[in-house]
C-alpha atoms as a PDB file:
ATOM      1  CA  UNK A   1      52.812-300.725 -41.137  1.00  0.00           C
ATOM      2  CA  UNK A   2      53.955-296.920 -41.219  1.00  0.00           C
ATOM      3  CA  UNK A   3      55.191-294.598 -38.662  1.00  0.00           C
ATOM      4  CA  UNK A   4      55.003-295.181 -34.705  1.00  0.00           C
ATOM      5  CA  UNK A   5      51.647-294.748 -34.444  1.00  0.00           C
ATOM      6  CA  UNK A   6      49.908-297.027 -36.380  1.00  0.00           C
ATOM      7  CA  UNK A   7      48.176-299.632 -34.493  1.00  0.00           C
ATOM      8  CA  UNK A   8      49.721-303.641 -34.963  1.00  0.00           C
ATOM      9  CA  UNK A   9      47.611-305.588 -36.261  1.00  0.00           C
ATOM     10  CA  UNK A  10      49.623-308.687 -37.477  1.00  0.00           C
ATOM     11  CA  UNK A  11      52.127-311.136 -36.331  1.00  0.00           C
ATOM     12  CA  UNK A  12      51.667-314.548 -35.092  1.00  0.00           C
ATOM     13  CA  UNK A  13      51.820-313.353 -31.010  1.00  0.00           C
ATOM     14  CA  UNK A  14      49.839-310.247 -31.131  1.00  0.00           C
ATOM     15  CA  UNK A  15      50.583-308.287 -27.976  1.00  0.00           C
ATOM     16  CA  UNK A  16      48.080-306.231 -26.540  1.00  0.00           C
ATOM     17  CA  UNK A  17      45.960-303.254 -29.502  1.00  0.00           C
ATOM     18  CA  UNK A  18      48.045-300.286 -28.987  1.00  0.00           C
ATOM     19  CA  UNK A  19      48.057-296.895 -31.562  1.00  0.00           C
ATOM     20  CA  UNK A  20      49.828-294.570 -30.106  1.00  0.00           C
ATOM     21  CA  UNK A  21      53.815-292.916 -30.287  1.00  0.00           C
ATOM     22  CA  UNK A  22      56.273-295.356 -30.939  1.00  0.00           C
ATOM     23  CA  UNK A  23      58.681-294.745 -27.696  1.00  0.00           C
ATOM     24  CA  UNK A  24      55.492-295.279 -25.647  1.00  0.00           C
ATOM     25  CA  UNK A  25      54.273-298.808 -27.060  1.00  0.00           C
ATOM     26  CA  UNK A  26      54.789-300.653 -23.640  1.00  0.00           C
ATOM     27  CA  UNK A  27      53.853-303.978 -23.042  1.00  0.00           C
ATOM     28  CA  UNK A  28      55.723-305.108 -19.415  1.00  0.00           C
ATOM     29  CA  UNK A  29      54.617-308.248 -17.833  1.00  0.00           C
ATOM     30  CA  UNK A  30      53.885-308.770 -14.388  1.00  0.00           C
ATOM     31  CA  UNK A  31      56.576-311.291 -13.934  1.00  0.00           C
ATOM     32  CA  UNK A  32      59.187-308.846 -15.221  1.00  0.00           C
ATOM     33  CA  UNK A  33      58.169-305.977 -13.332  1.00  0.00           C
ATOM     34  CA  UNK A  34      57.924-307.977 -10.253  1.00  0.00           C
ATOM     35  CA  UNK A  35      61.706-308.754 -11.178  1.00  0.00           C
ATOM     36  CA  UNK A  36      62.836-304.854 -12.103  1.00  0.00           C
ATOM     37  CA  UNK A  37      61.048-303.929  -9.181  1.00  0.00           C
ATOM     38  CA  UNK A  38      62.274-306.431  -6.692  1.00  0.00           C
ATOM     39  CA  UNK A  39      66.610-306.523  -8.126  1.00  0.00           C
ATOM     40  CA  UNK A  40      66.502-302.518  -7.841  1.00  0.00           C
ATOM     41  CA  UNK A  41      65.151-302.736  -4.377  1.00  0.00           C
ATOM     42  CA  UNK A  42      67.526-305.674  -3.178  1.00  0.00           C
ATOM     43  CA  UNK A  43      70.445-303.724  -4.718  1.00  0.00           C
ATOM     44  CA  UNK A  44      69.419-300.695  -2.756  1.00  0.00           C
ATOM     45  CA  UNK A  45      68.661-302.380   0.506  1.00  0.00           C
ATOM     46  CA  UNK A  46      72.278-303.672   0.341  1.00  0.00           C
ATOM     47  CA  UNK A  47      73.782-300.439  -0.939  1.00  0.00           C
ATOM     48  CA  UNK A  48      72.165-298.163   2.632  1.00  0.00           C
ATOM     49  CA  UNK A  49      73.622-301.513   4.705  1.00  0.00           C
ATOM     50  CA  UNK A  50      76.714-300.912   3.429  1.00  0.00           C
ATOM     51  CA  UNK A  51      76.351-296.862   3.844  1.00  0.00           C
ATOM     52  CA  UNK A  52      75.463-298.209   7.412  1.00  0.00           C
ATOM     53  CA  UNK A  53      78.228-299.915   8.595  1.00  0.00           C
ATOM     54  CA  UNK A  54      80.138-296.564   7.626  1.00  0.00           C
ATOM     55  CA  UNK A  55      83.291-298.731   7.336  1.00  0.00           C
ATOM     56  CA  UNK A  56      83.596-299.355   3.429  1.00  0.00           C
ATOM     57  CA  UNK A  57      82.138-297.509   0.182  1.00  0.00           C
ATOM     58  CA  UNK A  58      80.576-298.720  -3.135  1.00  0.00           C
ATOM     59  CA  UNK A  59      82.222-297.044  -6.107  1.00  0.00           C
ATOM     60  CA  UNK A  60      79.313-294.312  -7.521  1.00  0.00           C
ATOM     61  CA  UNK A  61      80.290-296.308 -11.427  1.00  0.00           C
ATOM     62  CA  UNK A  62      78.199-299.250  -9.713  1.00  0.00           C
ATOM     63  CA  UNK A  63      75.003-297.996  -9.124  1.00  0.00           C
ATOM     64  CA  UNK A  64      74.927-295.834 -12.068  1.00  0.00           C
ATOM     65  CA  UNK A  65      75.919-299.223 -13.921  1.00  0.00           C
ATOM     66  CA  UNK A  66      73.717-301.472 -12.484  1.00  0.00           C
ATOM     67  CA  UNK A  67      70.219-299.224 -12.268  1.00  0.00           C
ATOM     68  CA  UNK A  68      71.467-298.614 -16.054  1.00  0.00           C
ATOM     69  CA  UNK A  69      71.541-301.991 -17.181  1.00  0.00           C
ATOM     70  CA  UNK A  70      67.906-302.582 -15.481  1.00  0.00           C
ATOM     71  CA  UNK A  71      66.533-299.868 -17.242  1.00  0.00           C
ATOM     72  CA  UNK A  72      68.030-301.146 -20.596  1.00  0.00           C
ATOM     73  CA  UNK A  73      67.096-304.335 -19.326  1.00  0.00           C
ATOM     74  CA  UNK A  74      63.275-303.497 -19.186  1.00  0.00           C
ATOM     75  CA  UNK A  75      63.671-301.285 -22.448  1.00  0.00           C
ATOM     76  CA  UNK A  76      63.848-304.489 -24.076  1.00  0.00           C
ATOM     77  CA  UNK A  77      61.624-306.605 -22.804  1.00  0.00           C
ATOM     78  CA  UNK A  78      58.861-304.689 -22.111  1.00  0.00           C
ATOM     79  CA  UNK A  79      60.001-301.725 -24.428  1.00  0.00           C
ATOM     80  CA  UNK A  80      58.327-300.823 -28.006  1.00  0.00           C
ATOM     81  CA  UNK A  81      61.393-303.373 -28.897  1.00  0.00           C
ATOM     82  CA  UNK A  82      59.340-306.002 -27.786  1.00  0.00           C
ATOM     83  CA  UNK A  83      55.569-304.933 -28.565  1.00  0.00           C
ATOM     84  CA  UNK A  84      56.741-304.801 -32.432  1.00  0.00           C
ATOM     85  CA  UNK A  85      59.140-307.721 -32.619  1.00  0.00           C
ATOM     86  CA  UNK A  86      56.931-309.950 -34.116  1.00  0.00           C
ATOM     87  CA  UNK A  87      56.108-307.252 -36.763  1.00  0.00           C
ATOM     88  CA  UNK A  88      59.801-306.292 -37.324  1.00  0.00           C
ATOM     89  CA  UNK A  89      63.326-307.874 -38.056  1.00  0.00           C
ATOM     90  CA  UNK A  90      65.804-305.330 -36.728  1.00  0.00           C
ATOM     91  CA  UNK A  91      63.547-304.470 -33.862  1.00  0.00           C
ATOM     92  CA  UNK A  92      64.002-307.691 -32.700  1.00  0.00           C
ATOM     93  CA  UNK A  93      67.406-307.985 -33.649  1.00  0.00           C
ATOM     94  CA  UNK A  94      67.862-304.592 -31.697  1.00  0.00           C
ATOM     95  CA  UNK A  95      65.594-306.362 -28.851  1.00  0.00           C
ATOM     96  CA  UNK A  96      68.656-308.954 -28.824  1.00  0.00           C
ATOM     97  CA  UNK A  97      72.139-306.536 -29.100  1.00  0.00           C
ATOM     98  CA  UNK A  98      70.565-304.645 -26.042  1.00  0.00           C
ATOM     99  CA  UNK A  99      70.131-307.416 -23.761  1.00  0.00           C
ATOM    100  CA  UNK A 100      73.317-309.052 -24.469  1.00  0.00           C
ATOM    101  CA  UNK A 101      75.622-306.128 -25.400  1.00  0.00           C
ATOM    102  CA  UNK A 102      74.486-302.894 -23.282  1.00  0.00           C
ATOM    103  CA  UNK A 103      71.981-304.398 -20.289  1.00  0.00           C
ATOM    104  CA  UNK A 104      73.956-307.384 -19.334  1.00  0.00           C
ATOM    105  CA  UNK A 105      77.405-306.083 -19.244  1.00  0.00           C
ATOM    106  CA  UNK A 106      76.052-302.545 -17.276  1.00  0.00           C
ATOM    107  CA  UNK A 107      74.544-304.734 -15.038  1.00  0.00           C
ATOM    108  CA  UNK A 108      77.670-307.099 -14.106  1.00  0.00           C
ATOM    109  CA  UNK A 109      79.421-303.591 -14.065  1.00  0.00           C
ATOM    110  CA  UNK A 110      77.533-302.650 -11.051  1.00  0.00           C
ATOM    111  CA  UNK A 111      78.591-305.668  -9.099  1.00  0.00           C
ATOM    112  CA  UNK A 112      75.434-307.440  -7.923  1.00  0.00           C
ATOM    113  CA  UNK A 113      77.469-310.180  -6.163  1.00  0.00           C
ATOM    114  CA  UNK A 114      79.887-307.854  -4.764  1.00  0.00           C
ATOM    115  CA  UNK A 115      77.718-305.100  -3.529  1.00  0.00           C
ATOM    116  CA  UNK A 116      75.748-308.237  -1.370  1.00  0.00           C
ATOM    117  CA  UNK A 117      78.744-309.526  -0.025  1.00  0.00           C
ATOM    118  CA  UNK A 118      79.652-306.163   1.243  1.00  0.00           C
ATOM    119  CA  UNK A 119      76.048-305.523   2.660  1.00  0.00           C
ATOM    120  CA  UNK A 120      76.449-308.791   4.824  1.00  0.00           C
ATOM    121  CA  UNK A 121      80.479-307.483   6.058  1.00  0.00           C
ATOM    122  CA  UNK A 122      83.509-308.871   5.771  1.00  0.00           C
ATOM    123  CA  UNK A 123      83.450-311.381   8.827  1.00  0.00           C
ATOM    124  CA  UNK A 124      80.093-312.486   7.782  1.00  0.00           C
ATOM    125  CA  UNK A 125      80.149-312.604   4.045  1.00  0.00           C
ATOM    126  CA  UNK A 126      83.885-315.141   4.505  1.00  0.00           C
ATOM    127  CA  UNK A 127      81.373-316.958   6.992  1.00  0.00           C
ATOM    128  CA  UNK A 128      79.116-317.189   4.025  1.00  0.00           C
ATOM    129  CA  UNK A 129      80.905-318.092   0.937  1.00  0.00           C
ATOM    130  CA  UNK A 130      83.835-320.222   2.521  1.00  0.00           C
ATOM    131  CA  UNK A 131      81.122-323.331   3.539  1.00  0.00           C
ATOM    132  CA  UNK A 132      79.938-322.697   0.024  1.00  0.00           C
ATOM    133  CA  UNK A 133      83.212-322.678  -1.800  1.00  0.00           C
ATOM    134  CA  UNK A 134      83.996-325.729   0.438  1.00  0.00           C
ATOM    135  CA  UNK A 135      81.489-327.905  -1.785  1.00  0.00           C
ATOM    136  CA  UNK A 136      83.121-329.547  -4.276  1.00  0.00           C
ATOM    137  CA  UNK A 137      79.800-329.283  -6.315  1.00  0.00           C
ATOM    138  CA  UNK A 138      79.928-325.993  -6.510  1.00  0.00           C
ATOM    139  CA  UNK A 139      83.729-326.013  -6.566  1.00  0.00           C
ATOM    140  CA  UNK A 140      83.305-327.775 -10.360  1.00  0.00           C
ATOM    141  CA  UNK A 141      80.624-325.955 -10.978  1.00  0.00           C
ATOM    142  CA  UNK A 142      82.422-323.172 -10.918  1.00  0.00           C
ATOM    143  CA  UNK A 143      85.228-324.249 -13.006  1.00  0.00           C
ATOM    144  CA  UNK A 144      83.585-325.366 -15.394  1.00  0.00           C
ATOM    145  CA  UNK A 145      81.138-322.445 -16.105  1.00  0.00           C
ATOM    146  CA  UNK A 146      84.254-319.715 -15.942  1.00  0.00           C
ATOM    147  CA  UNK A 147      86.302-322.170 -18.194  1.00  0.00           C
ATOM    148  CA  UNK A 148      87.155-319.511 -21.031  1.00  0.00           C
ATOM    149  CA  UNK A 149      86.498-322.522 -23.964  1.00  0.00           C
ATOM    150  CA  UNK A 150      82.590-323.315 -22.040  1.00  0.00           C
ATOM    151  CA  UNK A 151      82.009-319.735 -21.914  1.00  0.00           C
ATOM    152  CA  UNK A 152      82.979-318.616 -25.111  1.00  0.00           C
ATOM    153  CA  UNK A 153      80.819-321.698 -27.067  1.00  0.00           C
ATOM    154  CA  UNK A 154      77.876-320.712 -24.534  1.00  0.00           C
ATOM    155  CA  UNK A 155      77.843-317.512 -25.879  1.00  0.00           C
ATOM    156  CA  UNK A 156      78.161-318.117 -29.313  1.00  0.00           C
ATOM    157  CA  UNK A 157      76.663-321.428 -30.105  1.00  0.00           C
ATOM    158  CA  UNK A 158      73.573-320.569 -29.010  1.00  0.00           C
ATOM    159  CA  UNK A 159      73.621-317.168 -30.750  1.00  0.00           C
ATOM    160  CA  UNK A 160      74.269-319.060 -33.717  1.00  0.00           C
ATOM    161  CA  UNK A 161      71.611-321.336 -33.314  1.00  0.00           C
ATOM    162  CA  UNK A 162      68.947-319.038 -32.748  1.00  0.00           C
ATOM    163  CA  UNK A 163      69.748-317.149 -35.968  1.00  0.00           C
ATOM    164  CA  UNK A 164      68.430-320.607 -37.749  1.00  0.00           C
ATOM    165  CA  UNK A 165      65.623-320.399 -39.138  1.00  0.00           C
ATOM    166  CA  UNK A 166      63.781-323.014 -37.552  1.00  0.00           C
ATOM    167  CA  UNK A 167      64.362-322.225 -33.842  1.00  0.00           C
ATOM    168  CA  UNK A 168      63.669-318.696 -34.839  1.00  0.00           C
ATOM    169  CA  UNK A 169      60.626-319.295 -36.265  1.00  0.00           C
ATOM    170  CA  UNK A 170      60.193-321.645 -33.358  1.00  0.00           C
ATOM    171  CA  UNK A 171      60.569-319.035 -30.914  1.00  0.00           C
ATOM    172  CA  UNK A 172      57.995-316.088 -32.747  1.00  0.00           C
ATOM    173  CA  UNK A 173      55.751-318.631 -33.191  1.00  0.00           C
ATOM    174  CA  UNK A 174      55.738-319.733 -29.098  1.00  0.00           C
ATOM    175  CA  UNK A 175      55.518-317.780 -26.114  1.00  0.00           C
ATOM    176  CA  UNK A 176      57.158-320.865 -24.408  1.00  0.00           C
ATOM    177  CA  UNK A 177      60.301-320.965 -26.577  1.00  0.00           C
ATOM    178  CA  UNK A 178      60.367-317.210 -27.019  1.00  0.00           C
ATOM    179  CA  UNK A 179      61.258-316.900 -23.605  1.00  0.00           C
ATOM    180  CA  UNK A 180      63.862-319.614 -23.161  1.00  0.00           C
ATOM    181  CA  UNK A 181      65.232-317.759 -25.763  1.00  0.00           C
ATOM    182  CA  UNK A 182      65.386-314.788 -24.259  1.00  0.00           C
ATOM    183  CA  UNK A 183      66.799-316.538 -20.749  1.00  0.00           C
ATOM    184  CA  UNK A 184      69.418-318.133 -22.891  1.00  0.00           C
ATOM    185  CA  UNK A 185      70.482-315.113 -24.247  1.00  0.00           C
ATOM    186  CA  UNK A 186      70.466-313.310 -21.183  1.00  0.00           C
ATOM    187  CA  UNK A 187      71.878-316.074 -19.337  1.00  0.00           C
ATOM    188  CA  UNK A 188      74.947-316.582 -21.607  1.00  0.00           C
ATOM    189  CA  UNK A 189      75.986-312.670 -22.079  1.00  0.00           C
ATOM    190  CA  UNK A 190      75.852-312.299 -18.185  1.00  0.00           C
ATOM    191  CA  UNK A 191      78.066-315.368 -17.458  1.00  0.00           C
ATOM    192  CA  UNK A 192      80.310-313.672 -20.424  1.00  0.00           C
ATOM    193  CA  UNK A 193      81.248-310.733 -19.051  1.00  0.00           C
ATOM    194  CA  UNK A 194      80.890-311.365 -15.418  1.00  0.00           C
ATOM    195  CA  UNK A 195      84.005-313.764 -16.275  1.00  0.00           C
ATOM    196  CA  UNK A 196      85.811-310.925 -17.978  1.00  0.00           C
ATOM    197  CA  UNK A 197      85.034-308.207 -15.833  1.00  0.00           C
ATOM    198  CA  UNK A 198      84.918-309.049 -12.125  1.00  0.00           C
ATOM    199  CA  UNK A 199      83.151-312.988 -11.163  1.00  0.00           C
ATOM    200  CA  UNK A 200      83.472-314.041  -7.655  1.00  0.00           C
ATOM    201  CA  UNK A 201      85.573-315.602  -6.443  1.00  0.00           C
ATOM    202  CA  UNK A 202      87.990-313.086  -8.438  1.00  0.00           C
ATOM    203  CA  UNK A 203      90.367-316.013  -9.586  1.00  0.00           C
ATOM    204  CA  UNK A 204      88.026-317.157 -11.910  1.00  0.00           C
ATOM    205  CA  UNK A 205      88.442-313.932 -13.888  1.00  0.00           C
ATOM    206  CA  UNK A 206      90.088-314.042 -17.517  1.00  0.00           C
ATOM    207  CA  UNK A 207      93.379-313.377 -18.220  1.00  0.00           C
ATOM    208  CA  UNK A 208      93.908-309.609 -19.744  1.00  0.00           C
ATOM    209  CA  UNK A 209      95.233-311.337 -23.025  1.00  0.00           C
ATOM    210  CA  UNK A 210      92.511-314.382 -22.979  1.00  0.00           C
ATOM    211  CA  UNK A 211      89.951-312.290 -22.778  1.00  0.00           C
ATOM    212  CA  UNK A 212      91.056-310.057 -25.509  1.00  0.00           C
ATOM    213  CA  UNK A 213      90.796-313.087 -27.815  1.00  0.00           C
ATOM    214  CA  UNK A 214      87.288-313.996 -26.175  1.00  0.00           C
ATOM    215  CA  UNK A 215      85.958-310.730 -26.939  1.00  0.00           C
ATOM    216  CA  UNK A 216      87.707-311.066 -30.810  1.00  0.00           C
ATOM    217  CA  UNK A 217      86.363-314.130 -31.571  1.00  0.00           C
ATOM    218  CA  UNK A 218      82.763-313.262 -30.005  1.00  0.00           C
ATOM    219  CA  UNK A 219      82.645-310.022 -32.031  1.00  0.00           C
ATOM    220  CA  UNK A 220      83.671-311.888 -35.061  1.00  0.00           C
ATOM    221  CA  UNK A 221      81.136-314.577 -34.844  1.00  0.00           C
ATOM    222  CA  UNK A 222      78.341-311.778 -34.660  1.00  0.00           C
ATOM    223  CA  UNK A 223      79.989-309.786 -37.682  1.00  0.00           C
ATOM    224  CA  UNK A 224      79.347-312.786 -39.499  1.00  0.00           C
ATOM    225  CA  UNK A 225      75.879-313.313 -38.791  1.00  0.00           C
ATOM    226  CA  UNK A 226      75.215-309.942 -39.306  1.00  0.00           C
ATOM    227  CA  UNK A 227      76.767-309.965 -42.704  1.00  0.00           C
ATOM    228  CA  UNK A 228      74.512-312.706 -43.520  1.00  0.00           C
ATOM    229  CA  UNK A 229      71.690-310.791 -42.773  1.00  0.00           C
ATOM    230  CA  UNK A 230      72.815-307.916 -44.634  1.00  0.00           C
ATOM    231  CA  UNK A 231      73.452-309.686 -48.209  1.00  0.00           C
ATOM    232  CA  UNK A 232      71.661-312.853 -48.146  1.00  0.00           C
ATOM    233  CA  UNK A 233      69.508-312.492 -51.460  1.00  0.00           C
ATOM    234  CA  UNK A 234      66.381-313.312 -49.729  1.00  0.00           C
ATOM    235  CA  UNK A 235      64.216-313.101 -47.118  1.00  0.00           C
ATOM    236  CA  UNK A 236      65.351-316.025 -43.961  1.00  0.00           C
ATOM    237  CA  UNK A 237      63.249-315.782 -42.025  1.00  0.00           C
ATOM    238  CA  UNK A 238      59.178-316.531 -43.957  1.00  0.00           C
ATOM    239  CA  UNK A 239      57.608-315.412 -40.729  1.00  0.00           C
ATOM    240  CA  UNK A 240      58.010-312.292 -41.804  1.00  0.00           C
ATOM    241  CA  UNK A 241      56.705-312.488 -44.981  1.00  0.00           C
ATOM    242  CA  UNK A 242      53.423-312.561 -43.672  1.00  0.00           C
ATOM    243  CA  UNK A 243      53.669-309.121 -41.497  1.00  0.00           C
ATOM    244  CA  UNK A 244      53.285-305.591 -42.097  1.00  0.00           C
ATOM    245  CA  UNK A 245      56.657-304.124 -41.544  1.00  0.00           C
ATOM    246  CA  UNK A 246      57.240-300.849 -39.844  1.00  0.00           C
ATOM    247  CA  UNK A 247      57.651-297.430 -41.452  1.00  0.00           C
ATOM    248  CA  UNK A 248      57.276-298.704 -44.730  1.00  0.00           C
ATOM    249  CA  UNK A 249      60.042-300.903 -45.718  1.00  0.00           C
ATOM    250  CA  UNK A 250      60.300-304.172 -47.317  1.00  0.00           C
ATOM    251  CA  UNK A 251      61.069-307.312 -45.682  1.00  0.00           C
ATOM    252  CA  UNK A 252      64.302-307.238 -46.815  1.00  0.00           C
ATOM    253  CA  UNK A 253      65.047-304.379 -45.766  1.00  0.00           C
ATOM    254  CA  UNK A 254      64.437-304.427 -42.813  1.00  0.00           C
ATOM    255  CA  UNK A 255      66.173-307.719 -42.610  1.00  0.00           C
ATOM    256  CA  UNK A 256      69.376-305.504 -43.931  1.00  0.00           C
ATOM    257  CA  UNK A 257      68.828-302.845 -41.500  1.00  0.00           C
ATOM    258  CA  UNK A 258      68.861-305.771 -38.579  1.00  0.00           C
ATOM    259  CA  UNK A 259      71.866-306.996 -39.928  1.00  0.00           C
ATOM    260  CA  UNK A 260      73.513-303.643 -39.438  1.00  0.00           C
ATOM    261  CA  UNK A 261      72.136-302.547 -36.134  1.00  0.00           C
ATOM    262  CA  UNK A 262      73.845-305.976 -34.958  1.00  0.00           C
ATOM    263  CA  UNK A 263      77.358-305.471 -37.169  1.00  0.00           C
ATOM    264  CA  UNK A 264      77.589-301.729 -35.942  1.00  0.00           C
ATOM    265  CA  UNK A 265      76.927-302.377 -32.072  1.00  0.00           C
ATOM    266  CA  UNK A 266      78.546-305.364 -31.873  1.00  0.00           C
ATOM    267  CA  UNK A 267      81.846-303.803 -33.402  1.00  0.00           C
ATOM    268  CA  UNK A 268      81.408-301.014 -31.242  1.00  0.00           C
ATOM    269  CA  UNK A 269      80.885-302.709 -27.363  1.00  0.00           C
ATOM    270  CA  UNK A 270      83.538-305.836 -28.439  1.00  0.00           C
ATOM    271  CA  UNK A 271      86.337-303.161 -29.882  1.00  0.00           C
ATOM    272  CA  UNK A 272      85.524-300.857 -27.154  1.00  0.00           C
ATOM    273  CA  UNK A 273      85.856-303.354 -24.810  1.00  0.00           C
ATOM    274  CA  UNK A 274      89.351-304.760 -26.119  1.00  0.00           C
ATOM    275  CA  UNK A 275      90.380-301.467 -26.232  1.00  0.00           C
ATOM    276  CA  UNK A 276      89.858-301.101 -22.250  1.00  0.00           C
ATOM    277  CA  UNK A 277      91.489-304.040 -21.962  1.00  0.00           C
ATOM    278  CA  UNK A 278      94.821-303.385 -24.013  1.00  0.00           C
ATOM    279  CA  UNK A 279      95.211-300.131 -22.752  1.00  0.00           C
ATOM    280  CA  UNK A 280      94.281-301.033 -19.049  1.00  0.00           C
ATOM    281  CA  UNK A 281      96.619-303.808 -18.994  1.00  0.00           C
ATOM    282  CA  UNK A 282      99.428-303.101 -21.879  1.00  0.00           C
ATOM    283  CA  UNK A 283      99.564-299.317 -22.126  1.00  0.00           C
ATOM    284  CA  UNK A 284     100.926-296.680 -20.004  1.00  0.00           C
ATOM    285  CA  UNK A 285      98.024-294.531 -19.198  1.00  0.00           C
ATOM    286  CA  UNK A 286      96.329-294.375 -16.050  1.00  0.00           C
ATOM    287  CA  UNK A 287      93.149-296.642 -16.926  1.00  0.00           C
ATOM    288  CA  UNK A 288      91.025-297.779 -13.650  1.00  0.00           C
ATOM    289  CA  UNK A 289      90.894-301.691 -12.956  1.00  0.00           C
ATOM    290  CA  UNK A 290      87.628-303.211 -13.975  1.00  0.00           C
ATOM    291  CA  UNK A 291      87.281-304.766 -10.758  1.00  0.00           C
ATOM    292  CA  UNK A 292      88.826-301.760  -8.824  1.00  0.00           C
ATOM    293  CA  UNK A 293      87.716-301.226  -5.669  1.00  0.00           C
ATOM    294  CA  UNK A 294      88.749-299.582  -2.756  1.00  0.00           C
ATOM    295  CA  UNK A 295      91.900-300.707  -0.516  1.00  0.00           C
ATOM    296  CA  UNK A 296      89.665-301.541   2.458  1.00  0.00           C
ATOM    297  CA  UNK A 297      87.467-303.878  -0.506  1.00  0.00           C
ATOM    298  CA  UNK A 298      90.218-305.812  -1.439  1.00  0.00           C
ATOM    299  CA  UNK A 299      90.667-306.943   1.729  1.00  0.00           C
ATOM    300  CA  UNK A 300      87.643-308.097   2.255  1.00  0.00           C
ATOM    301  CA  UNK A 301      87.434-312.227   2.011  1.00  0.00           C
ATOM    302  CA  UNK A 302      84.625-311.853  -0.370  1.00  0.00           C
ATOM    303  CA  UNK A 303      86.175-311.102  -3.630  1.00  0.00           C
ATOM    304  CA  UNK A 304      89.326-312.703  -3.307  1.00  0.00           C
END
């Protein structure tokens, strides 16, 4: 297949006949809209209670971070990432490093949890979450999903695994298993860096210096996958072999250029997320807290 317009006409799960400009190939189903549509409206709804009360402010950076990582969000799953994934390797490895390393940490940037807490107030939100917390169900729960050893195999065995051949075969080959796969993935990177940025309650976040060595090890554990992808001497993945690639290249090719897209922005969100991290917590300039938020927040029983 060459250039963005050419209609797809292979694969294994043929989305719907589209020839047309690349950036336009959309293919959103109604389950995900209904999703989009229904988080961004929530998140608003809480955002004008809050503006309400006229007692306590959101931070602008969570908005903008949150509506970001929805739109991100639905740029790959419903984005020309996804109507050519079954017709291209580094589309759908792109597909994956957007979801789990640009949508999910903008959107535990913008403080889902936090921002519905504050909609319900102070009084009401410790009324809420102190019968929870009370559970000792959820109590474990909690503990052991935040543990920094659970969430860092989470993350990465299952990235691992779905880079095997057979599951990801498996998962081109079945709508079904696609999309676990894709809840799995999503699931995972959220619980990631909701633990390292700002999880409530807030004592379940990651030590500066732990999570430095989360976010090492994570990063390191993609490189190599990625390098795998870049010099293996073959094709992995035979799926492929039977599809037109885009824009002309081979299908090793385009398994190399996979392989990079994952190396490059993988290095680039893990080191520039360490880098936050060190300087925010070791260094002397003046580097906002991740979980900053104003004095009047932090008093609220919610987060702490």
């Amino acid at each position: 297949m060459s250039g963005g317009g050419t209609a797809m006409t292979t694969g294994v799960l043929l989305h719907r006949f589209y020839d047309g400009p690349f950036l336009l190939a959309w293919d959103i189903e109604p389950y995900i809209a209904l999703g989009l549509i229904f988080s961004a409206g929530l998140y608003a709804l809480a955002l004008r209670r809050i503006s309400s009360q006229g007692t306590r402010s959101v931070p602008r950076s969570w908005p903008v971070s949150f509506y970001a990582g929805l739109a991100f969000f639905a740029f790959a799953l419903a984005g020309p990432l996804h109507t050519y994934n079954e017709n291209s390797f580094s589309l759908h490895m792109a597909q994956h490093v957007v979801m789990m390393l640009i949508a999910a940490p903008l959107l535990v940037l913008g403080r889902p949890v936090q921002v519905a807490l504050m909609a319900i107030s102070p009084s009401r939100s410790g009324a809420v979450m102190r019968p929870v917390l009370r559970q000792g169900w959820v109590r474990s729960l909690l503990t052991v999903v935040t543990n920094p050893i659970v969430v860092l195999l989470l993350l990465n065995v299952n990235l691992v695994i779905w880079h095997l051949p057979a599951f990801y075969v498996a998962a081109l080959e079945s709508t079904l298993i696609h999309e676990i796969e894709h809840i799995l993935f999503m699931g995972t990177a959220l619980l990631f860096w909701w633990v390292i940025i700002d999880p409530v309650p807030r004592h379940h976040r990651v030590r500066p210096d732990l999570a430095i060595v989360l976010l090492f090890i994570s990063g390191a554990v993609g490189d190599l996958v990625a390098l795998y992808l870049i010099f293996a001497p073959e094709v992995i993945y035979p799926f492929y072999l039977g599809t037109e690639t885009l824009w002309g290249m081979s299908q090793q090719a385009d398994q190399r250029v996979g392989g990079v897209i994952m190396l490059v922005v993988g290095t680039m969100v893990y080191f520039g997320a360490t880098f936050w991290l060190i300087a925010r917590n070791y260094g002397t300039t003046d580097v906002p807290a991740i979980g900053a938020v104003a004095p009047e927040q932090e008093r609220s029983p919610s987060t702490g």
